[in-house]
PDB file of N, CA and C in Angstrom:
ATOM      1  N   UNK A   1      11.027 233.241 124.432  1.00  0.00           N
ATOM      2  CA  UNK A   1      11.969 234.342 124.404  1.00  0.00           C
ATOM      3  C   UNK A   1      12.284 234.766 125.840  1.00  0.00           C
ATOM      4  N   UNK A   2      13.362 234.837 125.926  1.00  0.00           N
ATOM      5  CA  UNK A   2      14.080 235.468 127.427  1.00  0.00           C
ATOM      6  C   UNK A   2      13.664 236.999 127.463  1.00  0.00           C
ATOM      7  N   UNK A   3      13.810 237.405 128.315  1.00  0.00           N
ATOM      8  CA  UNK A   3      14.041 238.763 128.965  1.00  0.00           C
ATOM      9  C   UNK A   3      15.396 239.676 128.384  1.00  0.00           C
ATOM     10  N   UNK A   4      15.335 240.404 128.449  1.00  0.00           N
ATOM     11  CA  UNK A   4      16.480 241.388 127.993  1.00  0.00           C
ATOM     12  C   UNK A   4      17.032 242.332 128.760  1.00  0.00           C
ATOM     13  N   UNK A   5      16.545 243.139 129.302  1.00  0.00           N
ATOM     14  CA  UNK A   5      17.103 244.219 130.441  1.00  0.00           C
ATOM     15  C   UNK A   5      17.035 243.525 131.524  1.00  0.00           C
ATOM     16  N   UNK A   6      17.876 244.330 132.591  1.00  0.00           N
ATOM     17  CA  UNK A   6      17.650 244.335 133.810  1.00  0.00           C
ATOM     18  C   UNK A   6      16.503 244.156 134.853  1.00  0.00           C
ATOM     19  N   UNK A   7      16.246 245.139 134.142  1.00  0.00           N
ATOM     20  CA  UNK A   7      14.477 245.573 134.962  1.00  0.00           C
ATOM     21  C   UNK A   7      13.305 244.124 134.315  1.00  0.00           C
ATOM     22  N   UNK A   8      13.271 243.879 132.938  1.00  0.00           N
ATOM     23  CA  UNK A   8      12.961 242.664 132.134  1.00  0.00           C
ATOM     24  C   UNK A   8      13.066 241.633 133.362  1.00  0.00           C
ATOM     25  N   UNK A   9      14.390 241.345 132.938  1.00  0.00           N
ATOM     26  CA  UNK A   9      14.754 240.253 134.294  1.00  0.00           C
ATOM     27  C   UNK A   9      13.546 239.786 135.815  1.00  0.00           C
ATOM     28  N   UNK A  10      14.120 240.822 135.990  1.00  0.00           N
ATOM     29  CA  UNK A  10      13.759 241.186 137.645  1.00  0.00           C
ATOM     30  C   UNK A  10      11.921 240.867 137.892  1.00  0.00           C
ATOM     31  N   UNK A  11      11.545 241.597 136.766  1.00  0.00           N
ATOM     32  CA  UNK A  11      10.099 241.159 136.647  1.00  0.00           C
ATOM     33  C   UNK A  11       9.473 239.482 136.382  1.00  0.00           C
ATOM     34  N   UNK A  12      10.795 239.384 135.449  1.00  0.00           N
ATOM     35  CA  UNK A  12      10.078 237.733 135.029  1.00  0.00           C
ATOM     36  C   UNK A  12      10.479 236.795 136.297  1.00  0.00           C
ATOM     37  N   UNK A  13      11.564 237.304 137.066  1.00  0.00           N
ATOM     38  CA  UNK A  13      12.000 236.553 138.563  1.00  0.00           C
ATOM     39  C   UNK A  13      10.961 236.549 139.457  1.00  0.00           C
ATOM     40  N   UNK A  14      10.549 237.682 139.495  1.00  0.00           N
ATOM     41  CA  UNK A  14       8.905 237.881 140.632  1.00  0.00           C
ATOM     42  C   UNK A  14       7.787 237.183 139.728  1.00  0.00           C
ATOM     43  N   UNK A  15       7.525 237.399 138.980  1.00  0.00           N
ATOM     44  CA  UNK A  15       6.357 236.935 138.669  1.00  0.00           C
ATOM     45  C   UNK A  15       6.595 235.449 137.999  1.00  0.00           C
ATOM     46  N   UNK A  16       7.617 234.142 137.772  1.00  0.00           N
ATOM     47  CA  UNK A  16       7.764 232.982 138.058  1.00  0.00           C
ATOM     48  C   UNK A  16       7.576 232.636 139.770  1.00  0.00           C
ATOM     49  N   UNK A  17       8.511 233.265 140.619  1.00  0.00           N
ATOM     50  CA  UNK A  17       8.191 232.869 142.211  1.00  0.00           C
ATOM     51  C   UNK A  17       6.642 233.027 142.278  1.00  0.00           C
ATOM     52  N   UNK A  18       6.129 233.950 142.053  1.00  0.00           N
ATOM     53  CA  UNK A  18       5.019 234.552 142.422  1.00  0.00           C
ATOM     54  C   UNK A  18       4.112 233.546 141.744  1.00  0.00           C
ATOM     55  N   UNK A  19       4.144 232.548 140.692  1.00  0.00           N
ATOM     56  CA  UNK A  19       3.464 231.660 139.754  1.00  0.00           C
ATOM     57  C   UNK A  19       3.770 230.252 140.496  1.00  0.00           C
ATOM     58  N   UNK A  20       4.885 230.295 140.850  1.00  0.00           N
ATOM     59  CA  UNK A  20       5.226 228.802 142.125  1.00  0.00           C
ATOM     60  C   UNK A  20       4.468 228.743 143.017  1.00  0.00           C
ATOM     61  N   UNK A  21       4.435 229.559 143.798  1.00  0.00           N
ATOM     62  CA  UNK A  21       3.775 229.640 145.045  1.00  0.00           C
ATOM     63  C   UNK A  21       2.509 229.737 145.028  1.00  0.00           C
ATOM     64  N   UNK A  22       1.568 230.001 143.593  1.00  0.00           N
ATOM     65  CA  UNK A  22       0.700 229.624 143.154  1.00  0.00           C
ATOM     66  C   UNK A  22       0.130 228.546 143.114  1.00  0.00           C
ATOM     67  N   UNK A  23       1.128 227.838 142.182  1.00  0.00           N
ATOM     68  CA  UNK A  23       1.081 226.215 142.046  1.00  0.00           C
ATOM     69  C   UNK A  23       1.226 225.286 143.059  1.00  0.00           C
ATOM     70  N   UNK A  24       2.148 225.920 144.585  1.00  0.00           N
ATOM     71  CA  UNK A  24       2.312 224.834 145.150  1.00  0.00           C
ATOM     72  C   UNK A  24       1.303 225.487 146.332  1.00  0.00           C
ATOM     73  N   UNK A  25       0.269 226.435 146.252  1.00  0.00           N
ATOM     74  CA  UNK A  25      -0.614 226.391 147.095  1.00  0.00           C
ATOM     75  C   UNK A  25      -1.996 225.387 146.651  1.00  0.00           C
ATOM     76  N   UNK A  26      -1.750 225.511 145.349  1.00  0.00           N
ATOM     77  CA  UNK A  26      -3.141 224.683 144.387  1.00  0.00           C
ATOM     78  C   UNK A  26      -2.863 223.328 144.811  1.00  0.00           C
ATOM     79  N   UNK A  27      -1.887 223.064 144.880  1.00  0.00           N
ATOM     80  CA  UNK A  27      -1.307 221.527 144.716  1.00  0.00           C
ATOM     81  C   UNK A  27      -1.833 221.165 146.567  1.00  0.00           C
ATOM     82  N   UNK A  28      -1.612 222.342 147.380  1.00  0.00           N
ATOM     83  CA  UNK A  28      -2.051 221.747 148.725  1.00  0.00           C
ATOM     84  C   UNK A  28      -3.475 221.922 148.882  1.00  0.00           C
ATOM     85  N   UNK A  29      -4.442 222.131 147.893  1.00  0.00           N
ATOM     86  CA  UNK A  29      -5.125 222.284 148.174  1.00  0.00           C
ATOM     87  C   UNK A  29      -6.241 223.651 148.841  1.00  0.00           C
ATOM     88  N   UNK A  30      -5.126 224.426 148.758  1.00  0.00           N
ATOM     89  CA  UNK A  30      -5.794 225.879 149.459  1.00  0.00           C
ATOM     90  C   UNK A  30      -6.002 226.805 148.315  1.00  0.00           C
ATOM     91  N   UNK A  31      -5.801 226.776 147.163  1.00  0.00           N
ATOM     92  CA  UNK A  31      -6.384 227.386 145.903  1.00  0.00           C
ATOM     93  C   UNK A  31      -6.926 226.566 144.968  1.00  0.00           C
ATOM     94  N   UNK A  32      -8.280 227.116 144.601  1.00  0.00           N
ATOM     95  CA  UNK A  32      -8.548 226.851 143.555  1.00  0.00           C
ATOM     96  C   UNK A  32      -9.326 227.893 142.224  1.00  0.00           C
ATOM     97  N   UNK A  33      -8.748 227.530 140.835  1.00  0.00           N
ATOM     98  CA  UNK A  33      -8.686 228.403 139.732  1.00  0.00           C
ATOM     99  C   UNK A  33      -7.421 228.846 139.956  1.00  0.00           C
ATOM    100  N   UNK A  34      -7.148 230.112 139.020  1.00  0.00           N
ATOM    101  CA  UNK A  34      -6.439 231.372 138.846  1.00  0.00           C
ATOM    102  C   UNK A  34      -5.422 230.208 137.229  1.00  0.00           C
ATOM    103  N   UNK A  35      -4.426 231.114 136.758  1.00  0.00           N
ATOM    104  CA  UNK A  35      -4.000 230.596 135.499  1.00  0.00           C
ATOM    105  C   UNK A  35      -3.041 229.720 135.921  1.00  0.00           C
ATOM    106  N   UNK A  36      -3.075 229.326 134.812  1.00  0.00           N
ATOM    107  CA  UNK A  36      -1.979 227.746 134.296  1.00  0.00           C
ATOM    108  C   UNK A  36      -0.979 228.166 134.828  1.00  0.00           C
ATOM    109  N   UNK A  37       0.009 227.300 135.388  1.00  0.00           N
ATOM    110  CA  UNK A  37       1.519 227.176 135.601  1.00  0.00           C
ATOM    111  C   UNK A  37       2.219 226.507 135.185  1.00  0.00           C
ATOM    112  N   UNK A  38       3.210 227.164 133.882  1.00  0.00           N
ATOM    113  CA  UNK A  38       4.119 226.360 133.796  1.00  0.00           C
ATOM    114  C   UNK A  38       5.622 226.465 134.513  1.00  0.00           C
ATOM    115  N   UNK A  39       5.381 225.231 135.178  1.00  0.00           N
ATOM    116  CA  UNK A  39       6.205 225.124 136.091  1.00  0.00           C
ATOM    117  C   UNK A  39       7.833 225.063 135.673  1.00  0.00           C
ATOM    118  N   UNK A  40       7.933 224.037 134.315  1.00  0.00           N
ATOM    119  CA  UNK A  40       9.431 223.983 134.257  1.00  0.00           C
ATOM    120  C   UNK A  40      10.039 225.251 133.868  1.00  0.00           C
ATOM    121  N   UNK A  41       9.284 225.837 132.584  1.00  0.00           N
ATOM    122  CA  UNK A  41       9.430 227.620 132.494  1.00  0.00           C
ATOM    123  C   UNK A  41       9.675 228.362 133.642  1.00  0.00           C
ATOM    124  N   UNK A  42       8.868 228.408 134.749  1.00  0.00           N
ATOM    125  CA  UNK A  42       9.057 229.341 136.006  1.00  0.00           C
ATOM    126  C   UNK A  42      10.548 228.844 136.405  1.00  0.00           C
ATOM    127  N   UNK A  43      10.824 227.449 136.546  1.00  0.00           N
ATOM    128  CA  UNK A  43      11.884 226.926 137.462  1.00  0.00           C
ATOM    129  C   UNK A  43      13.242 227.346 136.195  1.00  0.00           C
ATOM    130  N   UNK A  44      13.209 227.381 135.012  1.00  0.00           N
ATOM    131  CA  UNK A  44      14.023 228.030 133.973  1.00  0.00           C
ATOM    132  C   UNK A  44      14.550 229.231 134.390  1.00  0.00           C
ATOM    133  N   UNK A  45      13.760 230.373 134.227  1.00  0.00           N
ATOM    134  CA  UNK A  45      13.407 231.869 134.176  1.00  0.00           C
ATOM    135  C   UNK A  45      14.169 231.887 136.125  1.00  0.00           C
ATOM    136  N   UNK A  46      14.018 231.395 136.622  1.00  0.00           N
ATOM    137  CA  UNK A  46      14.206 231.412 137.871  1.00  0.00           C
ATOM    138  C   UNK A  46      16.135 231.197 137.726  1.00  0.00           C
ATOM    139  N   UNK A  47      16.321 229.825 137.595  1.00  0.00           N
ATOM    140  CA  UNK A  47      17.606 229.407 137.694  1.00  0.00           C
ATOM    141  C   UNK A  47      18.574 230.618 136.586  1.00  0.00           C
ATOM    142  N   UNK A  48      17.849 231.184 135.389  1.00  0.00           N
ATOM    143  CA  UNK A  48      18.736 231.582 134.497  1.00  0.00           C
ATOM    144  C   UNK A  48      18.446 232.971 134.929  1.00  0.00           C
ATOM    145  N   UNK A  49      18.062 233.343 135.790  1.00  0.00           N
ATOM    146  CA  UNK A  49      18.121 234.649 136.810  1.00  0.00           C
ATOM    147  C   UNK A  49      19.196 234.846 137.800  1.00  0.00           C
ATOM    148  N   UNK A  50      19.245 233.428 138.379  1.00  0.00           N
ATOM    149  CA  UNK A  50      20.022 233.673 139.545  1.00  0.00           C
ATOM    150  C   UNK A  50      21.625 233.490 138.697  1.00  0.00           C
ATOM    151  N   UNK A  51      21.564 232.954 137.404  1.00  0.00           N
ATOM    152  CA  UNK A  51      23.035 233.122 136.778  1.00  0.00           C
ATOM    153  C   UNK A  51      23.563 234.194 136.658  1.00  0.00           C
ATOM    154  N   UNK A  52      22.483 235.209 136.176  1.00  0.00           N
ATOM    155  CA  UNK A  52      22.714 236.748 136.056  1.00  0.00           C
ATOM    156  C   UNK A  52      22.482 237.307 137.103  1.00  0.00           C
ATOM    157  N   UNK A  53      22.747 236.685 138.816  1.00  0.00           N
ATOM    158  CA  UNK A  53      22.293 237.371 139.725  1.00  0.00           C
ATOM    159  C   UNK A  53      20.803 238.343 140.239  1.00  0.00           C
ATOM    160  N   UNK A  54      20.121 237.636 139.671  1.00  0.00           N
ATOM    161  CA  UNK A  54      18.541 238.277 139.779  1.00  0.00           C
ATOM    162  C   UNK A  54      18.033 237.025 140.301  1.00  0.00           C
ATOM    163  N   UNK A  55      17.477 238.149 141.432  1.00  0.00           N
ATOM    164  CA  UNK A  55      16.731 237.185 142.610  1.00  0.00           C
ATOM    165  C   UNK A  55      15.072 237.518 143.005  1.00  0.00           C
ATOM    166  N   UNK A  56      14.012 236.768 143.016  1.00  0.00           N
ATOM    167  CA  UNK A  56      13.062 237.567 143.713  1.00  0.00           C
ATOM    168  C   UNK A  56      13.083 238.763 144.565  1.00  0.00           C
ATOM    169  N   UNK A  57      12.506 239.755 144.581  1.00  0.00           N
ATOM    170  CA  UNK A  57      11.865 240.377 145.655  1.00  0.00           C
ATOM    171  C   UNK A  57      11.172 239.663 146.696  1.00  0.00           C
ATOM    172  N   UNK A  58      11.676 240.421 147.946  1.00  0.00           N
ATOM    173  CA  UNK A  58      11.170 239.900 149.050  1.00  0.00           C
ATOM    174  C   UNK A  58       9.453 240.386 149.006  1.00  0.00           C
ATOM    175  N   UNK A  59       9.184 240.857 148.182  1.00  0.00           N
ATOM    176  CA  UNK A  59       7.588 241.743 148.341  1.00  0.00           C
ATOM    177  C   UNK A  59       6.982 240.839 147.139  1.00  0.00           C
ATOM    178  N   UNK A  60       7.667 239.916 145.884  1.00  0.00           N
ATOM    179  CA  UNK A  60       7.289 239.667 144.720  1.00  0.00           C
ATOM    180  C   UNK A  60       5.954 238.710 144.882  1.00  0.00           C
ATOM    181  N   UNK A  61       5.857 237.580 145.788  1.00  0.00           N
ATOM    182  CA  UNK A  61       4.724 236.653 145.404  1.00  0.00           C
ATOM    183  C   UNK A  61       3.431 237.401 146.493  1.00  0.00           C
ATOM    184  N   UNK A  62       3.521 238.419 147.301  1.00  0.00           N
ATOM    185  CA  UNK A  62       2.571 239.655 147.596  1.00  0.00           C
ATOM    186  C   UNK A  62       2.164 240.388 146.034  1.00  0.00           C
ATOM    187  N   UNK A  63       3.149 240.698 146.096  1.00  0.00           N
ATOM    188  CA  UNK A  63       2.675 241.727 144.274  1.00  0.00           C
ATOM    189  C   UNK A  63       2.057 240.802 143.208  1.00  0.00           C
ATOM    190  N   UNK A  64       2.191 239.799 143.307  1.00  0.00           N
ATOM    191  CA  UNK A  64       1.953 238.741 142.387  1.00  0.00           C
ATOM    192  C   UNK A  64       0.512 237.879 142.355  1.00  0.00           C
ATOM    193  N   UNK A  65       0.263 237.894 143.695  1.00  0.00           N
ATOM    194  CA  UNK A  65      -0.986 237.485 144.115  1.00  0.00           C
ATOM    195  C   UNK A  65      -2.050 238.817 143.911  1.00  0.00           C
ATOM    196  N   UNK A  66      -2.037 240.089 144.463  1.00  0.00           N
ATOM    197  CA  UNK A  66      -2.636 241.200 144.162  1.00  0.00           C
ATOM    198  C   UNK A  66      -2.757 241.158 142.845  1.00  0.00           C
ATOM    199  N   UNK A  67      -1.741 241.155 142.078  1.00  0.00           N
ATOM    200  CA  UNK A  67      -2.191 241.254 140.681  1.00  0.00           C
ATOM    201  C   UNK A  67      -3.319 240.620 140.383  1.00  0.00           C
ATOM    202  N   UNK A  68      -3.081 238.942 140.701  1.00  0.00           N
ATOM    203  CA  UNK A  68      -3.926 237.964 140.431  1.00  0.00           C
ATOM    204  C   UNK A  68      -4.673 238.330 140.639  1.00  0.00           C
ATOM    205  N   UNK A  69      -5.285 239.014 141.583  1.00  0.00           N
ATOM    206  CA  UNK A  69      -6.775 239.003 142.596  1.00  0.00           C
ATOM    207  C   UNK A  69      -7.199 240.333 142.073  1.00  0.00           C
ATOM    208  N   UNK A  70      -6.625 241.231 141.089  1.00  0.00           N
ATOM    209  CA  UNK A  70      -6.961 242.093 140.263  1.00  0.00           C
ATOM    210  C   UNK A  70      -7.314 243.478 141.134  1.00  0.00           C
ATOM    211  N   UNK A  71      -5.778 243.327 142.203  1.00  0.00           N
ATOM    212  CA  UNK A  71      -5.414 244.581 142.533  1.00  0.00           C
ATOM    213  C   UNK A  71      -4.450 245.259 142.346  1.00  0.00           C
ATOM    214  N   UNK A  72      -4.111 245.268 141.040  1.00  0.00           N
ATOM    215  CA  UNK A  72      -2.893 245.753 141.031  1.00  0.00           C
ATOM    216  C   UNK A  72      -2.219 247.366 141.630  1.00  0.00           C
ATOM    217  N   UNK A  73      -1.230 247.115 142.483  1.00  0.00           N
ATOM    218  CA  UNK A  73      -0.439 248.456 142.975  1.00  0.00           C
ATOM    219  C   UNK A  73       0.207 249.181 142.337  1.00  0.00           C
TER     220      UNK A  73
END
């Protein structure tokens, strides 16, 4: 299921980037654990964002990682 609002949106845009940059730190080797990535979903949710003009936050894969690390702000 997609997102619905605005604000919906905007969240699932940060927290796919924020799930990439996850994956492509695991993939280099500088993380290990934290949850599954599905990647083609993130790269979905991403592209069918930027159709509706929703873009990451410049602050999103910061907020995203805190979360992870179970600090949330």
């Amino acid at each position: 299921m997609n997102p619905m609002t605005p604000a919906e949106w905007q969240e699932a845009v940060d927290a796919a980037s924020g799930c990439l940059a996850l994956e492509a730190a695991r993939l280099y080797g500088l993380v290990t654990g934290g949850p599954k990535v599905n990647v083609a979903r993130c790269e979905e949710i991403l592209a069918l964002g930027a159709e509706l003009g929703v873009i990451p936050a410049e602050d999103a894969i910061e907020h995203f990682m805190e979360v992870v690390a179970g600090r949330q702000t």
